[in-house]
PDB file of N, CA and C in Angstrom:
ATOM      1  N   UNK A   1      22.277 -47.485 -32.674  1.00  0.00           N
ATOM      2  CA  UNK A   1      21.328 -48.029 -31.733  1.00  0.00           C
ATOM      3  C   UNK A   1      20.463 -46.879 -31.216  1.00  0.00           C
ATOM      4  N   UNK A   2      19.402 -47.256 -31.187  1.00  0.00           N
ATOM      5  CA  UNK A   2      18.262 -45.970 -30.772  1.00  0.00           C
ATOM      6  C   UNK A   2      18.030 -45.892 -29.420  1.00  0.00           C
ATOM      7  N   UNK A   3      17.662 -44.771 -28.710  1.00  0.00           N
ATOM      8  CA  UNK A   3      17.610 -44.492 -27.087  1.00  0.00           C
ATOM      9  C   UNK A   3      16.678 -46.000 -26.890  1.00  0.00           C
ATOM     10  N   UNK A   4      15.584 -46.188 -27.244  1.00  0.00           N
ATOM     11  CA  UNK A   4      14.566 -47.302 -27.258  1.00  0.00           C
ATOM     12  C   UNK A   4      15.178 -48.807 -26.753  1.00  0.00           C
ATOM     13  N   UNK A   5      16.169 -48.583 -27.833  1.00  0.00           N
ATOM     14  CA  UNK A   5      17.339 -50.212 -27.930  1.00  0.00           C
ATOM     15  C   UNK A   5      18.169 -50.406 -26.620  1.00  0.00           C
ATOM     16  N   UNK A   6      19.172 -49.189 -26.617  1.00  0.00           N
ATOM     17  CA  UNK A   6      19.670 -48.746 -25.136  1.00  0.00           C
ATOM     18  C   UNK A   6      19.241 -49.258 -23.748  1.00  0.00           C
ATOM     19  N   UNK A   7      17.588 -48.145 -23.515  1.00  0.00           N
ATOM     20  CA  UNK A   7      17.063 -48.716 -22.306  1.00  0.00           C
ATOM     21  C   UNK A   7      16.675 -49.945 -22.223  1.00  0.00           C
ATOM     22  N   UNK A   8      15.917 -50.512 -23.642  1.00  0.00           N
ATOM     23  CA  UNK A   8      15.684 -52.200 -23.277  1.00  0.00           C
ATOM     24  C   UNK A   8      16.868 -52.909 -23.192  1.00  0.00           C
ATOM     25  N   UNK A   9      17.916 -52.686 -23.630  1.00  0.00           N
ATOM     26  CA  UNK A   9      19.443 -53.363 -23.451  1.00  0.00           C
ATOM     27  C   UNK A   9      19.742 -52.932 -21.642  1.00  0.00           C
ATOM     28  N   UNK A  10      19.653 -51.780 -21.132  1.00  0.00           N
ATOM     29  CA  UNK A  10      19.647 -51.596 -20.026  1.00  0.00           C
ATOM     30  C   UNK A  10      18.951 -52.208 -18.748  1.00  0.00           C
ATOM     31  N   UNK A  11      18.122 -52.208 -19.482  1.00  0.00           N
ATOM     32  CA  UNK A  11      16.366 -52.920 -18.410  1.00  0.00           C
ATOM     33  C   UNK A  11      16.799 -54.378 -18.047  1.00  0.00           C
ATOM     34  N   UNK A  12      16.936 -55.600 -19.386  1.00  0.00           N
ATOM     35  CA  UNK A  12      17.431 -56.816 -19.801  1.00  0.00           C
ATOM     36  C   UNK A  12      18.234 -57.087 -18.728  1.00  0.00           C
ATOM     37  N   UNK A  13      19.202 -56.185 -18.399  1.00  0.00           N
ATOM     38  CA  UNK A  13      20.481 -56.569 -17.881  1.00  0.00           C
ATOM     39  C   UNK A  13      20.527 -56.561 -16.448  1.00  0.00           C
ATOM     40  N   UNK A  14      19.435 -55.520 -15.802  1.00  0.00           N
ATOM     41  CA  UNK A  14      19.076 -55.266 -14.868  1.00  0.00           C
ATOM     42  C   UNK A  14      18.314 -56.533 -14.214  1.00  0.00           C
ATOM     43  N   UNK A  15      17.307 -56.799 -14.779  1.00  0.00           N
ATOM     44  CA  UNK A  15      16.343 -57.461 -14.241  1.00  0.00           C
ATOM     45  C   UNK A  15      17.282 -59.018 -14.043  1.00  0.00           C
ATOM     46  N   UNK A  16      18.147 -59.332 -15.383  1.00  0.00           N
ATOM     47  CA  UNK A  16      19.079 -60.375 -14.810  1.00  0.00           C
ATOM     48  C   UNK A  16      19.953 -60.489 -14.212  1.00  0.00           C
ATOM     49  N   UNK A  17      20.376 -59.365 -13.408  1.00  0.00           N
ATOM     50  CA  UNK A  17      20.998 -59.436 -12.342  1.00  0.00           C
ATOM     51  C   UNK A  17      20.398 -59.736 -11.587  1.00  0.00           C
ATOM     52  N   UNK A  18      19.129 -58.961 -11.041  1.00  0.00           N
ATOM     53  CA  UNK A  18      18.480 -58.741  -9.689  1.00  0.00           C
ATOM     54  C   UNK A  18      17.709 -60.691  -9.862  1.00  0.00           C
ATOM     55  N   UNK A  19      17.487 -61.436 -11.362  1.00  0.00           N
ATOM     56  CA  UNK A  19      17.136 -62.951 -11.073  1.00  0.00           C
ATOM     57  C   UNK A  19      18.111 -63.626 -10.556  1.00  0.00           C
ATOM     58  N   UNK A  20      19.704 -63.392 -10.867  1.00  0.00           N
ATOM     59  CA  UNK A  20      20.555 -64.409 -10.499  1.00  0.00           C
ATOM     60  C   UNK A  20      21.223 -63.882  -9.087  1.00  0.00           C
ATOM     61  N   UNK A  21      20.626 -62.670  -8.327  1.00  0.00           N
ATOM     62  CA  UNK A  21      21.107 -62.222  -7.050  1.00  0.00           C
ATOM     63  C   UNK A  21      20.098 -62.700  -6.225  1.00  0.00           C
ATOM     64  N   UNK A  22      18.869 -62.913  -7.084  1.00  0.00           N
ATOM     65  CA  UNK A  22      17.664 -62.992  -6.018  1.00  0.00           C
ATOM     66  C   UNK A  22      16.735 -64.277  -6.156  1.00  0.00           C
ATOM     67  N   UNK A  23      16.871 -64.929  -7.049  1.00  0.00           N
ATOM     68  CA  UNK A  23      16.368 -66.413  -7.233  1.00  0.00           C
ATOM     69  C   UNK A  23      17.377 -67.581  -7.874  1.00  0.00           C
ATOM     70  N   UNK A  24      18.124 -67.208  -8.702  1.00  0.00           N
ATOM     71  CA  UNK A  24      18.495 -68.135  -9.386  1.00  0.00           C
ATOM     72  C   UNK A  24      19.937 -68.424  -8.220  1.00  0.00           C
ATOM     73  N   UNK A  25      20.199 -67.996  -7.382  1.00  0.00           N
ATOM     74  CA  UNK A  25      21.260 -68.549  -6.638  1.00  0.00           C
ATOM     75  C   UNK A  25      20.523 -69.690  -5.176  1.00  0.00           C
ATOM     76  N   UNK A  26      18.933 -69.625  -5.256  1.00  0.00           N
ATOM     77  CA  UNK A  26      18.102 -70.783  -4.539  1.00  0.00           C
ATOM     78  C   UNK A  26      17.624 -71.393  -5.046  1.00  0.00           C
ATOM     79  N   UNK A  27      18.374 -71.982  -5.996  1.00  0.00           N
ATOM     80  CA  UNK A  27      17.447 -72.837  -7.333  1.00  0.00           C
ATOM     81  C   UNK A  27      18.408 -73.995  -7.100  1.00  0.00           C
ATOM     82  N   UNK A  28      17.674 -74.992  -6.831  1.00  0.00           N
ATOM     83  CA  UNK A  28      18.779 -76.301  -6.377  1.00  0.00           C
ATOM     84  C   UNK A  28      18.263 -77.455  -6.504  1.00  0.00           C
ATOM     85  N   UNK A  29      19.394 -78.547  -7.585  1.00  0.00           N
ATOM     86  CA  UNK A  29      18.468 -79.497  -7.675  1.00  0.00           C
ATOM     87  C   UNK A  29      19.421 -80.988  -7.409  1.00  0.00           C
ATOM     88  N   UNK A  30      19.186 -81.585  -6.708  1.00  0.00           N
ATOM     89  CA  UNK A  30      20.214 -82.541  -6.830  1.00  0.00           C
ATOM     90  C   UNK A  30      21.693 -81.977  -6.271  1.00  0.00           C
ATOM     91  N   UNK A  31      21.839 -81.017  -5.212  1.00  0.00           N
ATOM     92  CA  UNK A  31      23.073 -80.828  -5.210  1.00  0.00           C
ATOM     93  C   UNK A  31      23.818 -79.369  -6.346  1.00  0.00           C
ATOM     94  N   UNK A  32      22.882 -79.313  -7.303  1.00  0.00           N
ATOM     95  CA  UNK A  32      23.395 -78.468  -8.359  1.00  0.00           C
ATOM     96  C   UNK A  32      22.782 -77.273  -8.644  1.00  0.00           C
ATOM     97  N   UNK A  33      23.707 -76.018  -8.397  1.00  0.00           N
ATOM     98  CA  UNK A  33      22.912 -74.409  -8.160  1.00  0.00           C
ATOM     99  C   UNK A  33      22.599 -74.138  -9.819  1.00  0.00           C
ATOM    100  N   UNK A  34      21.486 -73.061  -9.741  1.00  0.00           N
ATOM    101  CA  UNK A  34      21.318 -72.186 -10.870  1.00  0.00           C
ATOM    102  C   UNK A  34      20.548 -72.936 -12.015  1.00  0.00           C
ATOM    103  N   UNK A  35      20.070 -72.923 -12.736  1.00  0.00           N
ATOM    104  CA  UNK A  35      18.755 -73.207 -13.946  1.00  0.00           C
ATOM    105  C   UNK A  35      19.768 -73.857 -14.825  1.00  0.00           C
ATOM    106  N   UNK A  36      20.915 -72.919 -14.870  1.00  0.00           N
ATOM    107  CA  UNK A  36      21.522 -72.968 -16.159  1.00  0.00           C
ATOM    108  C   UNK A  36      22.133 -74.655 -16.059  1.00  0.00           C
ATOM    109  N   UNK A  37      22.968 -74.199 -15.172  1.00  0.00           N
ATOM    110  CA  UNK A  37      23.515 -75.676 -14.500  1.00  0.00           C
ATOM    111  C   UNK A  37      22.465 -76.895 -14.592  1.00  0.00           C
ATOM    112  N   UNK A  38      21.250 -76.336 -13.861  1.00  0.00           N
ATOM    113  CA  UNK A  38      20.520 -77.399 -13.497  1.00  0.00           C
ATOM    114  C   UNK A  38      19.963 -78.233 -14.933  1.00  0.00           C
ATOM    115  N   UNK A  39      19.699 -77.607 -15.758  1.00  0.00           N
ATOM    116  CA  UNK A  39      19.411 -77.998 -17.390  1.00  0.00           C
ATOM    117  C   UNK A  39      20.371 -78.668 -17.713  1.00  0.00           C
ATOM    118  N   UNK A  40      21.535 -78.202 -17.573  1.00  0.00           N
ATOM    119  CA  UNK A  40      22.848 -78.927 -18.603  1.00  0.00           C
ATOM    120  C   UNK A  40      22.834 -80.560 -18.032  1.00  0.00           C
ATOM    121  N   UNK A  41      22.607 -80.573 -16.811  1.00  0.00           N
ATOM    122  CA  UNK A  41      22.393 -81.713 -15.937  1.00  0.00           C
ATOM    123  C   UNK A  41      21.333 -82.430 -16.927  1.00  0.00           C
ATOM    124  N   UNK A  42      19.925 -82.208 -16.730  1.00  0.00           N
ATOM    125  CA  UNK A  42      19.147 -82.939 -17.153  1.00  0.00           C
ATOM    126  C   UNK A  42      19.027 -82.768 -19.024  1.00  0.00           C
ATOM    127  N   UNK A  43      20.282 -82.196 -19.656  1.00  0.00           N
ATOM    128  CA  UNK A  43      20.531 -82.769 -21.010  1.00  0.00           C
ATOM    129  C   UNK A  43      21.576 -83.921 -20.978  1.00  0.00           C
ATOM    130  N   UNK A  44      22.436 -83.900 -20.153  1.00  0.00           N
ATOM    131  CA  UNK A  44      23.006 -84.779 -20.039  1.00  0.00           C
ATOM    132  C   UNK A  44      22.678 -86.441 -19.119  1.00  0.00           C
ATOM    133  N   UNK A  45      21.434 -86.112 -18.912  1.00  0.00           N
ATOM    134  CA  UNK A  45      20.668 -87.654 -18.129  1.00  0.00           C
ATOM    135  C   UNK A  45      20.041 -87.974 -19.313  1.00  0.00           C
ATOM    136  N   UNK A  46      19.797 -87.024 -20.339  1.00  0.00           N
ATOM    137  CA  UNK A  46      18.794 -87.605 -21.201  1.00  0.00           C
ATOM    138  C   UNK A  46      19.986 -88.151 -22.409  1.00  0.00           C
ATOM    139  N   UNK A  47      21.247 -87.167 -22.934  1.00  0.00           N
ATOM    140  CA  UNK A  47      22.283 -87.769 -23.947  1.00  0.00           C
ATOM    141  C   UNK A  47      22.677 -89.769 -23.038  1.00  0.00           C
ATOM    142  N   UNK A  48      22.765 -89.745 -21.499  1.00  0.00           N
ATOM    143  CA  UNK A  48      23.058 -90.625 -21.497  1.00  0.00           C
ATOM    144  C   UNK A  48      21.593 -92.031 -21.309  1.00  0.00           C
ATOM    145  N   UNK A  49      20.880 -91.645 -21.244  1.00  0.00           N
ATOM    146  CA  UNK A  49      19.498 -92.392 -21.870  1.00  0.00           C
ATOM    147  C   UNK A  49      18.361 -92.680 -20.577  1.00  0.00           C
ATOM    148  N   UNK A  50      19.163 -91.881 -19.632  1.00  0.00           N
ATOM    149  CA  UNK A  50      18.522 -91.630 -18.185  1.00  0.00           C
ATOM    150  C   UNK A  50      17.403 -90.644 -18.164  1.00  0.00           C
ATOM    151  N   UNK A  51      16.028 -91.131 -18.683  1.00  0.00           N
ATOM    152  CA  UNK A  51      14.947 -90.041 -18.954  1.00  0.00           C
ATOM    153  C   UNK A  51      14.335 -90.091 -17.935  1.00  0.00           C
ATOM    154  N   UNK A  52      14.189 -91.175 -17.274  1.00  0.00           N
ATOM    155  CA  UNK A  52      13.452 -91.256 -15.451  1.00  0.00           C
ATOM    156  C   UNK A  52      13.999 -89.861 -14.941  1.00  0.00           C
ATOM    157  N   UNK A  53      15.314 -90.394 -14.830  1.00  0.00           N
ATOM    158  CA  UNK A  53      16.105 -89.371 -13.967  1.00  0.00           C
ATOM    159  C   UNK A  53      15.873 -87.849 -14.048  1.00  0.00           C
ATOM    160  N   UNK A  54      16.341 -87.751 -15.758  1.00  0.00           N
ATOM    161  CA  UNK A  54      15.751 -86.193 -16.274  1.00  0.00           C
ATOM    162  C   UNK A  54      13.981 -85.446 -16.070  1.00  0.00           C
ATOM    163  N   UNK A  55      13.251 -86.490 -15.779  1.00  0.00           N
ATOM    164  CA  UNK A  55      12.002 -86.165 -15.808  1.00  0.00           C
ATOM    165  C   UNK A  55      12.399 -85.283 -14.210  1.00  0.00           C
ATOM    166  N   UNK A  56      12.693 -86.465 -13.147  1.00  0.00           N
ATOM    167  CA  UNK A  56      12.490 -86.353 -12.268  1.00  0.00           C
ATOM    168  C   UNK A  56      13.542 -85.454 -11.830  1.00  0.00           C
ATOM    169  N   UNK A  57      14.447 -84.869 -12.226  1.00  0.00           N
ATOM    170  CA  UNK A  57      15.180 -83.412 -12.065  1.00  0.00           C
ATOM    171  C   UNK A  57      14.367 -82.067 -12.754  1.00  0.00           C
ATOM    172  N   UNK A  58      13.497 -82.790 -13.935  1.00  0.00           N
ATOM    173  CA  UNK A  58      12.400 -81.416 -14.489  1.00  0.00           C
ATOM    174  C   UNK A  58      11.301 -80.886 -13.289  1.00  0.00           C
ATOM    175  N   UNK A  59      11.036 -82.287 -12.529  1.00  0.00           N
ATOM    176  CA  UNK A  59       9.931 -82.433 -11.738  1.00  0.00           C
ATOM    177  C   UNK A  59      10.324 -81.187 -10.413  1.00  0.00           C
ATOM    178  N   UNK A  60      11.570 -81.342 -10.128  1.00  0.00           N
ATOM    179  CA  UNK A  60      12.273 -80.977  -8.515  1.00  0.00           C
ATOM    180  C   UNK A  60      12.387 -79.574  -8.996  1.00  0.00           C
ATOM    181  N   UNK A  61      12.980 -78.952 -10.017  1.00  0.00           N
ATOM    182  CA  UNK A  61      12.936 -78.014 -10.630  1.00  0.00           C
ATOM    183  C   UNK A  61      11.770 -77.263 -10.944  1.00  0.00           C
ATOM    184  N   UNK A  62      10.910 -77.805 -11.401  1.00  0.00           N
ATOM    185  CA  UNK A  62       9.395 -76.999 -11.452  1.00  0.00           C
ATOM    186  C   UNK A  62       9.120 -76.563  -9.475  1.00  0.00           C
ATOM    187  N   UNK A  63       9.390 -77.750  -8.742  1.00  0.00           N
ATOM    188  CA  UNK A  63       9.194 -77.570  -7.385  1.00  0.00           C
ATOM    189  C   UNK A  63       9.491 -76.112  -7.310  1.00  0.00           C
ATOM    190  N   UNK A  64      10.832 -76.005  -7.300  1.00  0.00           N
ATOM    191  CA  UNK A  64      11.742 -75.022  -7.069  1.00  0.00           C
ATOM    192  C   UNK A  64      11.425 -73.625  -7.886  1.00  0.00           C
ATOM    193  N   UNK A  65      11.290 -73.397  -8.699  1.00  0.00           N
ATOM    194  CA  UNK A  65      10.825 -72.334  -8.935  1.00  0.00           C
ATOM    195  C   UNK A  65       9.408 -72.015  -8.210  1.00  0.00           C
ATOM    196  N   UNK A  66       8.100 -72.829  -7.743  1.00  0.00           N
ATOM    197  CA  UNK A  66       7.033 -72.737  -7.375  1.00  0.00           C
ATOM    198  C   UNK A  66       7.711 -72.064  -6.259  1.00  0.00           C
ATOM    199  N   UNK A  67       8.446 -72.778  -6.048  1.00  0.00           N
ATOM    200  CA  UNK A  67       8.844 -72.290  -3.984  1.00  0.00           C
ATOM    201  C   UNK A  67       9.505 -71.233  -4.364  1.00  0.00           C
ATOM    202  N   UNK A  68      10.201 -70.532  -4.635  1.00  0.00           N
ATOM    203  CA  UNK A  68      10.861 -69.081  -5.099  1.00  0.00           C
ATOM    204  C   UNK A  68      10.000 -68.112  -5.865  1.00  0.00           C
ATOM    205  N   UNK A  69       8.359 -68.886  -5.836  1.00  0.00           N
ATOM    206  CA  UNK A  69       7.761 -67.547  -6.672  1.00  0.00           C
ATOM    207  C   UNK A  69       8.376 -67.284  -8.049  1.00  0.00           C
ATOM    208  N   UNK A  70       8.946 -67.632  -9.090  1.00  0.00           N
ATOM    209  CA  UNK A  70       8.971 -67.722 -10.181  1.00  0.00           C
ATOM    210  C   UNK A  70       7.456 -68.480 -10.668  1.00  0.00           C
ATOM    211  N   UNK A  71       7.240 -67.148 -11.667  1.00  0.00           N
ATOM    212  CA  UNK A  71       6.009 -67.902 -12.507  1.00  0.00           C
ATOM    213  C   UNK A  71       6.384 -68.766 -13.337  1.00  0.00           C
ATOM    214  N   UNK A  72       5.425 -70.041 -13.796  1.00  0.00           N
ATOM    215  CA  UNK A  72       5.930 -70.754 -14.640  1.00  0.00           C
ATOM    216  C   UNK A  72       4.311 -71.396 -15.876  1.00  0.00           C
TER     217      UNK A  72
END
């Protein structure tokens, strides 16, 4: 691995800490913390055929990042 690979492996890791210390723990949708979470949610409104629902958890979610200053 080259010094190059390293620091961008370093940088990567950094910056996702400082997202899930500093935004992604005010990311809330329905009761449910974090992006990651919040997605698995609205794959699973859509596996069960609830696309209203999923829209409207995409919808609260776009909110939410606007309000936390995440670009989108």
């Amino acid at each position: 691995m080259s010094k190059y690979d390293k620091t961008r492996e370093q940088t990567a890791k950094i910056v996702g800490e400082m997202f899930d210390n500093n935004i992604n723990r005010d990311i809330w949708v329905n009761g449910i913390q974090g992006i990651d979470s919040i997605l698995t949610m609205v794959m699973d409104r859509i596996d069960d055929g609830d696309t209203d629902g999923a829209k409207d958890d995409i919808r609260q979610l776009q909110s939410q990042l606007i309000e936390n200053n995440v670009m989108i």
